[in-house]
PDB file of N, CA and C in Angstrom:
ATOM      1  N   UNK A   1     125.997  88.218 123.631  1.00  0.00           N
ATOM      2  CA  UNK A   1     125.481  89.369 124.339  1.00  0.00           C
ATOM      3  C   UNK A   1     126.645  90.240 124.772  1.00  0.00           C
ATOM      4  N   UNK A   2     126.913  91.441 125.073  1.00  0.00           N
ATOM      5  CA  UNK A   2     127.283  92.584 125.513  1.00  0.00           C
ATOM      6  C   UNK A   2     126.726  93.267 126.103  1.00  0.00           C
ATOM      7  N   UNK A   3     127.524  93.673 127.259  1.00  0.00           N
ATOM      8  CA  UNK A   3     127.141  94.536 128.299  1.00  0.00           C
ATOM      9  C   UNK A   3     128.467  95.733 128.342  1.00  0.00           C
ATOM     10  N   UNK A   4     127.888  96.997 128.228  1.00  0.00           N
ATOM     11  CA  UNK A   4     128.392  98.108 127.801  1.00  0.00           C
ATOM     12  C   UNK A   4     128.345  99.026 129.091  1.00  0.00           C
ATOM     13  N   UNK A   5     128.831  99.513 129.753  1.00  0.00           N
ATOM     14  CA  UNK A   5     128.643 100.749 131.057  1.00  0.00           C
ATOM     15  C   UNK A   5     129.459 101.706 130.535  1.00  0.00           C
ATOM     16  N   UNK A   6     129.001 102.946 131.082  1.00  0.00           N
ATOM     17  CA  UNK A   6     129.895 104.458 130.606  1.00  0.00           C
ATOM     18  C   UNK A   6     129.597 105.170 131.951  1.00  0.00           C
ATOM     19  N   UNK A   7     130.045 106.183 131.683  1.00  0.00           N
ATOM     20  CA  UNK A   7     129.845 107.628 132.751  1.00  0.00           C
ATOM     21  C   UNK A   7     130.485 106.912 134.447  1.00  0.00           C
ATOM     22  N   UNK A   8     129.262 107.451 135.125  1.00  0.00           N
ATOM     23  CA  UNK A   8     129.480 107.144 136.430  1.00  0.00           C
ATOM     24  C   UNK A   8     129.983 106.014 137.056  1.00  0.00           C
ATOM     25  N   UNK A   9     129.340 104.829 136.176  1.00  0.00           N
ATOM     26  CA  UNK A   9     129.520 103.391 136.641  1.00  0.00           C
ATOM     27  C   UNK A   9     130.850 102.903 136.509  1.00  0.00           C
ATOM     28  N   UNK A  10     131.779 103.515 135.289  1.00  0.00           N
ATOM     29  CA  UNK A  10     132.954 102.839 135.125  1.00  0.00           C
ATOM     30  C   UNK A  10     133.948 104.121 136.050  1.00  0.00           C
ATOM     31  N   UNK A  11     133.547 105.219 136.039  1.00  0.00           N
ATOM     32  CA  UNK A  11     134.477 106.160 136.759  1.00  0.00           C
ATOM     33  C   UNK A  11     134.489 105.602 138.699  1.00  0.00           C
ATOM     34  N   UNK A  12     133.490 105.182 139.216  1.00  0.00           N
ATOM     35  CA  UNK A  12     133.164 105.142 140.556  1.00  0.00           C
ATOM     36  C   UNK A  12     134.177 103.437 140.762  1.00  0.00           C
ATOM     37  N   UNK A  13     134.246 102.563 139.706  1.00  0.00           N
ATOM     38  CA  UNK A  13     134.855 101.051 139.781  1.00  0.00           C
ATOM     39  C   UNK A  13     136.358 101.569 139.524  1.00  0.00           C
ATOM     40  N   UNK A  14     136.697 102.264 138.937  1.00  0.00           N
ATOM     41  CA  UNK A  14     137.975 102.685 138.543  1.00  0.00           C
ATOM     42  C   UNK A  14     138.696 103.330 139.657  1.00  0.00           C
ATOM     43  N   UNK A  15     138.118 104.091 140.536  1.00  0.00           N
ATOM     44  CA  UNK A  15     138.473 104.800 141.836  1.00  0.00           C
ATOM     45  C   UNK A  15     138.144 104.061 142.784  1.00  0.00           C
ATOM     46  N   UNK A  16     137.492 103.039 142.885  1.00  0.00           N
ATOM     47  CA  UNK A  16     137.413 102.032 143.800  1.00  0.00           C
ATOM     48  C   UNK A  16     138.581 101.340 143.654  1.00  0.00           C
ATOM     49  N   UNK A  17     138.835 100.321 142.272  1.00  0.00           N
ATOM     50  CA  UNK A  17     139.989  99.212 142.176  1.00  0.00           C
ATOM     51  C   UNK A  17     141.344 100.119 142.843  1.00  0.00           C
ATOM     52  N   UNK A  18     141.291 101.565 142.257  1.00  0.00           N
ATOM     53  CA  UNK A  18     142.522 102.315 142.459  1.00  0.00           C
ATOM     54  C   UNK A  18     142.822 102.491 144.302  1.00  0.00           C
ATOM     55  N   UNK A  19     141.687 102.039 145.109  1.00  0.00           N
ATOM     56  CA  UNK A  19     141.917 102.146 146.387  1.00  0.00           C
ATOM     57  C   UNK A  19     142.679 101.097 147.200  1.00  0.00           C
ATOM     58  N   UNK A  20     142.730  99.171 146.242  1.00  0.00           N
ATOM     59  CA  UNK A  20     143.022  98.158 146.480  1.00  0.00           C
ATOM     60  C   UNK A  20     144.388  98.246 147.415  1.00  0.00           C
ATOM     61  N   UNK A  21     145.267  98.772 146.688  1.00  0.00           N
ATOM     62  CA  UNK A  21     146.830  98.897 147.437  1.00  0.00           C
ATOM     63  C   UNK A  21     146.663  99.490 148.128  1.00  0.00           C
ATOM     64  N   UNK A  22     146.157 100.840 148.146  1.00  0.00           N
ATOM     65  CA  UNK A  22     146.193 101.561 149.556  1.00  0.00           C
ATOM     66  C   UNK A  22     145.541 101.019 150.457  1.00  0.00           C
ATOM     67  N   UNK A  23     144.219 100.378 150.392  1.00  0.00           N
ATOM     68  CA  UNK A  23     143.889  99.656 151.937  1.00  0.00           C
ATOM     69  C   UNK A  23     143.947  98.110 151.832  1.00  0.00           C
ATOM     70  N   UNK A  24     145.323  97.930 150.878  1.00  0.00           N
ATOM     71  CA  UNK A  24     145.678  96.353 151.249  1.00  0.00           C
ATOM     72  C   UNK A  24     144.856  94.875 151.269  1.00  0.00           C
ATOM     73  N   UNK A  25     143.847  95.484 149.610  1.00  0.00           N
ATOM     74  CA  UNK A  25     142.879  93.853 149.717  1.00  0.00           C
ATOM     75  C   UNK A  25     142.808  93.858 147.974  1.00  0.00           C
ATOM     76  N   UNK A  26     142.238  92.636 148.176  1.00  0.00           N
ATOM     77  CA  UNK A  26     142.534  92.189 146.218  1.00  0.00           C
ATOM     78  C   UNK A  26     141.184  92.508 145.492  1.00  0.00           C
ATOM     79  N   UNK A  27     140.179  92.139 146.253  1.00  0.00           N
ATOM     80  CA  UNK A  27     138.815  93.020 145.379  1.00  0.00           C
ATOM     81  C   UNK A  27     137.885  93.847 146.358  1.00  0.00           C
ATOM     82  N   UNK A  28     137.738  95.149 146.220  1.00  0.00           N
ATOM     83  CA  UNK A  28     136.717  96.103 146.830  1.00  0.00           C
ATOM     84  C   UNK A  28     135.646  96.235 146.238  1.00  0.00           C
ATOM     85  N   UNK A  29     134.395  96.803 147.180  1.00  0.00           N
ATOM     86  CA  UNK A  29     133.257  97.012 146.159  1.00  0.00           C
ATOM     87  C   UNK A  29     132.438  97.660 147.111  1.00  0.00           C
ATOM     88  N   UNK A  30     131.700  98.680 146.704  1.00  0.00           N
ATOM     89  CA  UNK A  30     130.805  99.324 147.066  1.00  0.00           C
ATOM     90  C   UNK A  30     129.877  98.461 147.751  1.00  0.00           C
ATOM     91  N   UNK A  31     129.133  99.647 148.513  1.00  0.00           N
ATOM     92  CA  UNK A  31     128.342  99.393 149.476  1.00  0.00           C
ATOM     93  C   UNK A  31     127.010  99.173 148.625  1.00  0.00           C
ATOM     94  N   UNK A  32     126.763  99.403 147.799  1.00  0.00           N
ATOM     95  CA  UNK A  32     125.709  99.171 146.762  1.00  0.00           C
ATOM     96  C   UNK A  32     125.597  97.724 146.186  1.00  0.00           C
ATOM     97  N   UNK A  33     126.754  97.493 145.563  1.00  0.00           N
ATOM     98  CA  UNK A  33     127.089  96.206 145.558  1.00  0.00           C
ATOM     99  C   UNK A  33     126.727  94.953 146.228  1.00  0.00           C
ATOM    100  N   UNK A  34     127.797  95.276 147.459  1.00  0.00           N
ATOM    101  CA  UNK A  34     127.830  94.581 148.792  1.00  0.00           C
ATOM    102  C   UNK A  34     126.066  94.076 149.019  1.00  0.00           C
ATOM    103  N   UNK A  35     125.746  94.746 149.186  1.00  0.00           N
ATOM    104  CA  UNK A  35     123.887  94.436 149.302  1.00  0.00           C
ATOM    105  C   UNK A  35     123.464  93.878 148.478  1.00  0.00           C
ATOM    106  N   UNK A  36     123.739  94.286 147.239  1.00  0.00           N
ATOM    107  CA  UNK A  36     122.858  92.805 146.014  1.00  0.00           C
ATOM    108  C   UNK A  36     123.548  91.778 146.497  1.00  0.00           C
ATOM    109  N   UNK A  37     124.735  91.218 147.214  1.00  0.00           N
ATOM    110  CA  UNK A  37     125.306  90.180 147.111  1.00  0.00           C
ATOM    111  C   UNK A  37     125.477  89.729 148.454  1.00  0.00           C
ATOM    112  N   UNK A  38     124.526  90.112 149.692  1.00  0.00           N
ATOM    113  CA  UNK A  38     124.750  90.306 150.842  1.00  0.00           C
ATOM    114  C   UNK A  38     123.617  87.928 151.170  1.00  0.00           C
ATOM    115  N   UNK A  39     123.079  87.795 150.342  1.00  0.00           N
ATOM    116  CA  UNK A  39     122.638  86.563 150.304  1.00  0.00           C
ATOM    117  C   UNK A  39     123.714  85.384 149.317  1.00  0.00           C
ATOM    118  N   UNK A  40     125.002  85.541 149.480  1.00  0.00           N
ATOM    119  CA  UNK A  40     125.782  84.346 148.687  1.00  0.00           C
ATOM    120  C   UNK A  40     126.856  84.183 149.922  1.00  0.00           C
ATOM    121  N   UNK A  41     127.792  83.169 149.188  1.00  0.00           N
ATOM    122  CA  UNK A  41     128.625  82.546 150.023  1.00  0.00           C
ATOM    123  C   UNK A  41     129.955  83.641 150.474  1.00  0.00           C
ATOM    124  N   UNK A  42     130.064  84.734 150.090  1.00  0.00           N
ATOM    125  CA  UNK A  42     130.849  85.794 150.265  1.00  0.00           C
ATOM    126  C   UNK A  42     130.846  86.394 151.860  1.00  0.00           C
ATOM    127  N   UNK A  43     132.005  86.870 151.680  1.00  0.00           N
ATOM    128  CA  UNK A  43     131.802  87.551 153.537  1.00  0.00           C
ATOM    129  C   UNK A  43     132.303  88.643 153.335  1.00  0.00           C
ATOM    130  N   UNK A  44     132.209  90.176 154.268  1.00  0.00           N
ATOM    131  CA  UNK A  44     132.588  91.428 154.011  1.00  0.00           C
ATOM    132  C   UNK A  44     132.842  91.851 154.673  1.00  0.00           C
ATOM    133  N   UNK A  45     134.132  93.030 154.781  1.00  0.00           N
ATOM    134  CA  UNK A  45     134.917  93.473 155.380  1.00  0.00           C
ATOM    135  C   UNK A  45     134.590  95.001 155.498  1.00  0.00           C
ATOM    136  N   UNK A  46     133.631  95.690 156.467  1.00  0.00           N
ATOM    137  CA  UNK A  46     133.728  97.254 156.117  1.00  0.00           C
ATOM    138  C   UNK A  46     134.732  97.390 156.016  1.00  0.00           C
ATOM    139  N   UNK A  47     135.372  98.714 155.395  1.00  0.00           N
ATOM    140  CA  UNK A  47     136.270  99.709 155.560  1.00  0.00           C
ATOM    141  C   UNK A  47     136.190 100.682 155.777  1.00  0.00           C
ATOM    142  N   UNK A  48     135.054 101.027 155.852  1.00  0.00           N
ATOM    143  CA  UNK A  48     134.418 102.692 156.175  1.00  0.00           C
ATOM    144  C   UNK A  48     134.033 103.252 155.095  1.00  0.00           C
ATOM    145  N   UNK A  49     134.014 104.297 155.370  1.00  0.00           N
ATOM    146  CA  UNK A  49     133.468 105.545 154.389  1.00  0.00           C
ATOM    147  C   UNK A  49     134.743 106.582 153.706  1.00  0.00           C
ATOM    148  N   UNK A  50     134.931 106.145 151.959  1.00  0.00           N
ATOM    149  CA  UNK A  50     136.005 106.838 151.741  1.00  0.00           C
ATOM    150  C   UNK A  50     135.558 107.926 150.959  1.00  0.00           C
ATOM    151  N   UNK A  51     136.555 109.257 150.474  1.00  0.00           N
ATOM    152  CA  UNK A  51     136.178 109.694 149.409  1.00  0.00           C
ATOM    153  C   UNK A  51     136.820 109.084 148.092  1.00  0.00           C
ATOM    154  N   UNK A  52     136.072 109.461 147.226  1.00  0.00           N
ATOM    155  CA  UNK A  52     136.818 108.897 145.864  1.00  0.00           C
ATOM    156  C   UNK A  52     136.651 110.119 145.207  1.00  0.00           C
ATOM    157  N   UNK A  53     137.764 110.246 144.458  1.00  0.00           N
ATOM    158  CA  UNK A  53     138.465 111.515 143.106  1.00  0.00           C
ATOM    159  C   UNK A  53     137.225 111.585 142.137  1.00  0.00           C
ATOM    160  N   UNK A  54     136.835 112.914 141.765  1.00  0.00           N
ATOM    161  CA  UNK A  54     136.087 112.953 140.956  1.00  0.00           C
ATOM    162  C   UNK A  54     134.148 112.877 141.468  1.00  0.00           C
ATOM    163  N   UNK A  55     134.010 112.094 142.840  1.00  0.00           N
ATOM    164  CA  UNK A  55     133.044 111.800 143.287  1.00  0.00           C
ATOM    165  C   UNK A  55     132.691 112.886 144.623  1.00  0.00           C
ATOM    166  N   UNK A  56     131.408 113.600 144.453  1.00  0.00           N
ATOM    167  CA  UNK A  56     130.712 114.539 145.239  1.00  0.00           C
ATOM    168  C   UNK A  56     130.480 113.923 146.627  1.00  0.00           C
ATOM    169  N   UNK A  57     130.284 112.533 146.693  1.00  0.00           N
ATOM    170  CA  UNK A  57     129.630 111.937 147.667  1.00  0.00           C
ATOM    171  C   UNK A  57     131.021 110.811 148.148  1.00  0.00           C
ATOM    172  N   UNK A  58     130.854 110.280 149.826  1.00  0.00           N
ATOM    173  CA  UNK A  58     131.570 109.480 149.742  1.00  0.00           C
ATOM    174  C   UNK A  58     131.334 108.219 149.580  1.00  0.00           C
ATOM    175  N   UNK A  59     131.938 107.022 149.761  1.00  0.00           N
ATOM    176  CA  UNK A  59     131.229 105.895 148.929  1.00  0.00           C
ATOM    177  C   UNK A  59     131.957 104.618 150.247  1.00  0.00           C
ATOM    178  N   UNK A  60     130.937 104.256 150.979  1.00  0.00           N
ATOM    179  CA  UNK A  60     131.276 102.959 151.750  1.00  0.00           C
ATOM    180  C   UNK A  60     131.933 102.056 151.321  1.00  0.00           C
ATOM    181  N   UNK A  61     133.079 101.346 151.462  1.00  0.00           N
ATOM    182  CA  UNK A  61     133.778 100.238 150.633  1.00  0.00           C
ATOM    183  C   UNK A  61     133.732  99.241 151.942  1.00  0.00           C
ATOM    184  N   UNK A  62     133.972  97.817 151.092  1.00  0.00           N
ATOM    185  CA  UNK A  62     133.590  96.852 151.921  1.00  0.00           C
ATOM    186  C   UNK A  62     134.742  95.994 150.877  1.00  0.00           C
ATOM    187  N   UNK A  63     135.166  95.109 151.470  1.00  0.00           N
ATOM    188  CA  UNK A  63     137.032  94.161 150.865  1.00  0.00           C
ATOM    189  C   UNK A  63     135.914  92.612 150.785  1.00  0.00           C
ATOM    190  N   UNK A  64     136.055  91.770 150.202  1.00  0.00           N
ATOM    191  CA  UNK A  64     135.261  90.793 149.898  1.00  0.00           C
ATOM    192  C   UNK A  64     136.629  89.516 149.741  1.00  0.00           C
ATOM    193  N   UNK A  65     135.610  88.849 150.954  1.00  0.00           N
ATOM    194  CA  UNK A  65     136.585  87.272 151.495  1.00  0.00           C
ATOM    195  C   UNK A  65     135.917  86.392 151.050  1.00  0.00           C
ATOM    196  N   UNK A  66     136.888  85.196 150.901  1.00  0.00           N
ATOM    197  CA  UNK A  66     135.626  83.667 150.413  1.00  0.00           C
ATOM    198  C   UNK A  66     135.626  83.290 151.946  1.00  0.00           C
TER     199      UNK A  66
END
C-alpha cells in the first residue's frame, strides 16, 4: 500500500518540522493532529498559536512527550 499527500498537507508539515529548532523540541504537530491522538499514551505541550510561511491562517502547535 501507498499513501501519497500533496498540496496543503505536505506544505503545512514542512513549516511545522521547520519550526522544531526555533521552539526547541524534536517532534511538533498541529492542533488537528494533537486531537486525533488526544486518547493514547502521548502527552502535549501547547505552544501557542504560530504563523506559518505560506499559510493564511495561524496554526496551534503542540511539542509531543512520551
Amino acid at each position: 500500500k501507498e499513501i501519497a499527500y500533496h498540496g496543503d498537507t505536505v506544505n503545512t508539515a514542512a513549516r511545522i518540522q521547520k519550526k522544531c529548532n526555533e521552539l526547541g523540541h524534536e517532534l511538533l504537530i498541529s492542533e488537528n493532529l494533537m486531537r486525533k491522538l488526544e486518547n493514547t499514551s502521548l502527552s502535549f505541550e501547547r505552544l501557542g498559536i504560530v504563523p506559518l510561511k505560506g499559510k493564511q491562517r495561524e496554526v496551534e502547535i503542540f511539542a509531543v512527550n512520551r
